[in-house]
Protein backbone atom coordinates (compact mmCIF):
# COMPACT_ATOMS: atom_id res chain seq x y z
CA UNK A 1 -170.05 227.66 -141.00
CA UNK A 2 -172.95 226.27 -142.16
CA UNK A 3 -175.36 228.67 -140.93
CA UNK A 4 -173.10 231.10 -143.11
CA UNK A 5 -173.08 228.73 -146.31
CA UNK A 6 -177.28 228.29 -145.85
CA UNK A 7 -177.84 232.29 -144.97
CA UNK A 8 -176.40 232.70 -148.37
CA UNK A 9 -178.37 230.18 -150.50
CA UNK A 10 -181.61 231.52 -152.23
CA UNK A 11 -184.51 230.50 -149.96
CA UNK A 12 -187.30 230.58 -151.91
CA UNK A 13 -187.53 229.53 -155.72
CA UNK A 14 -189.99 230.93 -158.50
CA UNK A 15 -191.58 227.55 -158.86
CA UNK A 16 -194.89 228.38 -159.04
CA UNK A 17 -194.61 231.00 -161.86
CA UNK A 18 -192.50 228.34 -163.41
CA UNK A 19 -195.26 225.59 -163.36
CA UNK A 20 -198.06 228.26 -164.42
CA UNK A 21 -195.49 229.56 -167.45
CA UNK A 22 -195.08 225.98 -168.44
CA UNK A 23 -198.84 225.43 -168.17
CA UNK A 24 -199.36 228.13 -170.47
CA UNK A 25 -196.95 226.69 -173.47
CA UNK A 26 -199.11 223.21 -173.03
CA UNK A 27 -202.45 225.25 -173.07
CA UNK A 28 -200.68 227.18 -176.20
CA UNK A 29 -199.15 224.06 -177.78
CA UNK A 30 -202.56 222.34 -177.57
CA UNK A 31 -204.10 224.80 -179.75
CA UNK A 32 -201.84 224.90 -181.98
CA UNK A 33 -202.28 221.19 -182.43
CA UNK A 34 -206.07 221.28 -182.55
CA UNK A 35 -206.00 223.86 -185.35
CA UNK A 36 -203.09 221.78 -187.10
CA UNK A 37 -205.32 218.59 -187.19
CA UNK A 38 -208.91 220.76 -188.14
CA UNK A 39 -207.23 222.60 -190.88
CA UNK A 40 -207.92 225.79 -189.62
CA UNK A 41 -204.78 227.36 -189.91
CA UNK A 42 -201.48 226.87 -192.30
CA UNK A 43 -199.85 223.61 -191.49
CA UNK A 44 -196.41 225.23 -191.54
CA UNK A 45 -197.74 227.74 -189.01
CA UNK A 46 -199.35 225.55 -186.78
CA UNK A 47 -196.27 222.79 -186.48
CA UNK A 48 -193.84 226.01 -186.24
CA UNK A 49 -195.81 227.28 -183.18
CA UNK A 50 -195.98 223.85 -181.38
CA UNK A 51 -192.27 223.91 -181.67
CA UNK A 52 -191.42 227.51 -180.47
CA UNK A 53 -194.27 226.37 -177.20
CA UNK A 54 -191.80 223.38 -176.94
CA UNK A 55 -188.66 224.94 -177.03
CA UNK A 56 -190.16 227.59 -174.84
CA UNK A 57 -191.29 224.86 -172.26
CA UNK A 58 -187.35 223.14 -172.28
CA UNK A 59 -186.17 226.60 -170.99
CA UNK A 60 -188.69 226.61 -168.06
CA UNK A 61 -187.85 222.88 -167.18
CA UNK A 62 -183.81 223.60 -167.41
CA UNK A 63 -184.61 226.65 -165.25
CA UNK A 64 -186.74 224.33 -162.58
CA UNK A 65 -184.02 222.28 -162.76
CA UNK A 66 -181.60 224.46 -162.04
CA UNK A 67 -183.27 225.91 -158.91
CA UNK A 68 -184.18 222.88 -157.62
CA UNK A 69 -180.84 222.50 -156.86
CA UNK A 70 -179.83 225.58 -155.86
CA UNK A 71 -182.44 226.66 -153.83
CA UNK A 72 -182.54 225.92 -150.06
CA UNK A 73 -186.20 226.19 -149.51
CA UNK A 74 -188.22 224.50 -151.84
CA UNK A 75 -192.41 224.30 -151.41
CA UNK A 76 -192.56 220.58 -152.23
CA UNK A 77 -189.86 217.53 -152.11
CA UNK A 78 -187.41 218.04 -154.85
CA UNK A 79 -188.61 214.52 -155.93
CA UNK A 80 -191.94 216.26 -156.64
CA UNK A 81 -190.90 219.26 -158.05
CA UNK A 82 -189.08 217.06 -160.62
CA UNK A 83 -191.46 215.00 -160.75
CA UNK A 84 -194.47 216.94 -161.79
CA UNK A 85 -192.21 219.62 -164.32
CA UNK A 86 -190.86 216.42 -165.91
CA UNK A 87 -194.75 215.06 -166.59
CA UNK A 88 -195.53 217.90 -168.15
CA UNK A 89 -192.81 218.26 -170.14
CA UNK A 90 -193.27 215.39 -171.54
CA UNK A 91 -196.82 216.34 -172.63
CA UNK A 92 -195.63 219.16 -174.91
CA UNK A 93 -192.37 217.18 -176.24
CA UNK A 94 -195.05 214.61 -177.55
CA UNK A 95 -196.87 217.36 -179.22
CA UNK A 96 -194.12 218.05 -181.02
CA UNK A 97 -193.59 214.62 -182.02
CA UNK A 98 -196.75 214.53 -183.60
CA UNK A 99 -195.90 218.09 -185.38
CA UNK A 100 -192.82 216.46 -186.27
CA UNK A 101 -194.25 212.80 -187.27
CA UNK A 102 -197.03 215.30 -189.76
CA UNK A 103 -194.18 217.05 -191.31
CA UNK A 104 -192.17 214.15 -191.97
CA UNK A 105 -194.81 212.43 -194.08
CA UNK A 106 -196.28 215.15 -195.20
CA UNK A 107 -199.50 214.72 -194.03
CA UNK A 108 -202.14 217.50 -195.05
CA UNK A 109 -205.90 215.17 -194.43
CA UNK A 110 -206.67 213.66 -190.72
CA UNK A 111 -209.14 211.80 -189.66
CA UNK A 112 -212.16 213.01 -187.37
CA UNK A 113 -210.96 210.80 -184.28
CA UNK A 114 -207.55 212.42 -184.73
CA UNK A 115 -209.45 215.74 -184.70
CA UNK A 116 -210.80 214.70 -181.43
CA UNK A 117 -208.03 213.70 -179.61
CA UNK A 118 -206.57 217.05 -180.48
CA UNK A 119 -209.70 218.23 -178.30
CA UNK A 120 -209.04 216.31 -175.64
CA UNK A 121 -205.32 217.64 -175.37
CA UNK A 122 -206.81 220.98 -175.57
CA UNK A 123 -209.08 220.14 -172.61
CA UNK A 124 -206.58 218.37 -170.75
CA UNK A 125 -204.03 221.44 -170.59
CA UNK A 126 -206.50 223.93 -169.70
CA UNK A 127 -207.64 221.72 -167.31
CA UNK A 128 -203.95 221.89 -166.11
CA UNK A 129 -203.73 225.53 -166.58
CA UNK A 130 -206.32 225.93 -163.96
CA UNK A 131 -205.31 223.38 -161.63
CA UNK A 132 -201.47 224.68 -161.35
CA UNK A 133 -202.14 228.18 -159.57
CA UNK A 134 -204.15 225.96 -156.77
CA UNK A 135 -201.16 224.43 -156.13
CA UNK A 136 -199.77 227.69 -154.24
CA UNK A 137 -202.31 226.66 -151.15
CA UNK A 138 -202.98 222.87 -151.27
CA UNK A 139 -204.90 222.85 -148.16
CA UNK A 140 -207.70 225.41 -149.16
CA UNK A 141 -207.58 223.99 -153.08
CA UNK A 142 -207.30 220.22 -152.37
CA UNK A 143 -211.14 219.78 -153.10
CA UNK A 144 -211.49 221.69 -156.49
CA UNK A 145 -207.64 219.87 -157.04
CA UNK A 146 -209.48 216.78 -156.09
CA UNK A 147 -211.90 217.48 -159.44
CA UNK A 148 -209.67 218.43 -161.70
CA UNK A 149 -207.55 215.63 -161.74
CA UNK A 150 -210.45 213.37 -161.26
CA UNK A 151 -211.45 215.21 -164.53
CA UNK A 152 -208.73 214.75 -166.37
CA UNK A 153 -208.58 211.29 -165.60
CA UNK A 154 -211.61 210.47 -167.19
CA UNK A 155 -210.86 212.28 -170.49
CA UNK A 156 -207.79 210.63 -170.68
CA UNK A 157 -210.50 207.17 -170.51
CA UNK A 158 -212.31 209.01 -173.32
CA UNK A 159 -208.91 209.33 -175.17
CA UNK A 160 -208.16 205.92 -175.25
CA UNK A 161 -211.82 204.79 -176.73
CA UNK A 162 -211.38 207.47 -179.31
CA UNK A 163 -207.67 206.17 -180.61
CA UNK A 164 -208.97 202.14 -180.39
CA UNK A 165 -212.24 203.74 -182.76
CA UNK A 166 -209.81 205.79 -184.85
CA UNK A 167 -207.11 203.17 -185.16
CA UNK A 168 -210.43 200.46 -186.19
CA UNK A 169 -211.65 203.11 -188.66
CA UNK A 170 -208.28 203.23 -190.01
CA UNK A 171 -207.36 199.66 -190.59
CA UNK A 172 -210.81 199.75 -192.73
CA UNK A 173 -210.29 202.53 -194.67
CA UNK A 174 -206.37 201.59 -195.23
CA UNK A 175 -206.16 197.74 -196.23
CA UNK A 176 -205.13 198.62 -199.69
CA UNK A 177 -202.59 201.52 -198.71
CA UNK A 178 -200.21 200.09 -196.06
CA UNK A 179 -198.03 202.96 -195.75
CA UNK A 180 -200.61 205.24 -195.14
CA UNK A 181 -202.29 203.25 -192.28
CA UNK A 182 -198.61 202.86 -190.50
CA UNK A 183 -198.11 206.66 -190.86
CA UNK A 184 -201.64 207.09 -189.52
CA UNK A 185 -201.09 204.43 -186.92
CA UNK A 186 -197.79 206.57 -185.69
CA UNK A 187 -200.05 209.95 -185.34
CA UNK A 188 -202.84 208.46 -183.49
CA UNK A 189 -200.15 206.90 -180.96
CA UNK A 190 -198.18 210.12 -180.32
CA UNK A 191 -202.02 211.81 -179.83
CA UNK A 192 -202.76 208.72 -177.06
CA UNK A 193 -199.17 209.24 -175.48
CA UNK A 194 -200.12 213.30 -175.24
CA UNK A 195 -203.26 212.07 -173.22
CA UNK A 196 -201.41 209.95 -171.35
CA UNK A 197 -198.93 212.55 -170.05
CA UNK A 198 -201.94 214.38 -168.98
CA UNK A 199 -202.90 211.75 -166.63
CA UNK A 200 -199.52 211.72 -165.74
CA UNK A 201 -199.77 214.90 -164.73
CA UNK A 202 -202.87 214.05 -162.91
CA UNK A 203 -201.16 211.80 -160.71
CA UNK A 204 -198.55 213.92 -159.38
CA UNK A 205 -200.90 216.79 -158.27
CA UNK A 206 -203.05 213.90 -156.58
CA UNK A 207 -200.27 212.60 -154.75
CA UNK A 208 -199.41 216.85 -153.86
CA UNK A 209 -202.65 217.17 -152.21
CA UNK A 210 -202.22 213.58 -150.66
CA UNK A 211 -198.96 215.02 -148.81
CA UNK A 212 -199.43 218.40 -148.27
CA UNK A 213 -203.01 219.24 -147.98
C-alpha cells in the first residue's frame, strides 16, 4: 500500500527554477530600488515595480511551499528548502518596506549613503542570481559557491559601515528637524535589514555546500 501511495506522489519538484525565478524578482526589485533612491526614474514607477517583484516573489514562495510538501523527492532537506526560499523572501518583502516607508512620508530627496546601500542590494542579488543555478550540482560548484557567499558577506560588512556613516551624517544634518531624521532613520534601517537578508541568504547556501558537496 505504500509503495502504491509513494508511486503516485510527484518525485521530483521544480525547485530550482523556483529559486532562480525568485532570484530574478530580487535582482529586479533591487533595481528598482537603486533607481528609486538615485532619482532616475518616477518615484511612483519605481515603488510600483518593487511591489509587483514582491508580489511576484510571494507566488513563487507559496508555490515552494506547496511542493515541499507534496513532493516525495526533494534535492535538499525540506528544512533547507524552507529555509533558504524563506531568506530570500524576506530580502524582497524588506524592499518593499522601504518602497512602502518612502511613500508613506512622502519622501522625494535621499541621502548619498542611502544611494549606496541601494548599490549594495543591487550587488548582493546579482550576486545571488549567479550563485542559485550552482546550486543544481553542489559538488562541482562548491568552490565558486564558496566565493560568492564569502562575497556577499563582506558587502553586507560594507553595508553596515555605510548605514552607521549615513545614520551619523543624518543626526548632523537633522538636529533642528526631528521628524525628518526619524523618517530618515526608518529608511536607512529597512536598507541595513535588506543587506542583512542577503547574508542571510549567504548562510544557507554555505551550510548547502557544507552538507551536500
Amino acid at each position: 500500500m505504500l509503495g502504491w501511495f509513494q508511486s503516485l506522489m510527484p518525485k521530483q519538484g521544480k525547485f530550482f527554477d523556483q529559486f532562480e525565478a525568485h532570484a530574478a524578482t530580487l535582482v529586479a526589485g533591487a533595481g528598482a530600488l537603486q533607481r528609486l533612491l538615485s532619482g532616475d526614474g518616477p518615484i511612483e514607477a519605481e515603488i510600483a515595480e518593487i511591489v509587483a517583484r514582491e508580489h511576484e516573489a510571494d507566488d513563487i514562495t507559496r508555490d515552494v511551499l506547496q511542493d515541499v510538501r507534496r513532493v516525495f523527492v526533494t534535492p535538499f532537506d525540506r528544512s533547507a528548502i524552507t529555509d533558504l526560499i524563506g531568506v530570500m523572501d524576506d530580502a524582497i518583502d524588506q524592499m518593499n518596506q522601504t518602497a512602502n516607508t518612502i511613500a508613506l512620508y512622502g519622501v522625494t530627496r535621499f541621502e548619498p549613503e542611502m544611494v549606496a546601500m541601494a548599490g549594495i542590494a543591487v550587488e548582493a542579488a546579482r550576486i545571488t542570481q549567479e550563485a542559485i543555478p550552482l546550486l543544481r550540482s553542489l559538488s562541482r560548484n562548491s568552490e565558486r559557491l564558496n566565493q560568492l557567499t564569502a562575497r556577499m558577506i563582506k558587502i553586507e560588512g560594507h553595508g553596515d559601515a555605510t548605514h552607521d556613516q549615513g545614520l551619523k551624517a543624518l543626526f548632523q544634518a537633522r538636529q533642528d528637524q526631528p521628524m525628518q531624521f526619524v523618517i530618515g532613520r526608518e529608511i536607512y534601517s529597512h536598507l541595513e535589514r535588506i543587506i542583512d537578508r542577503f547574508e542571510d541568504v549567504a548562510n544557507e547556501i554555505q551550510g548547502l555546500v557544507i552538507d551536500h558537496a
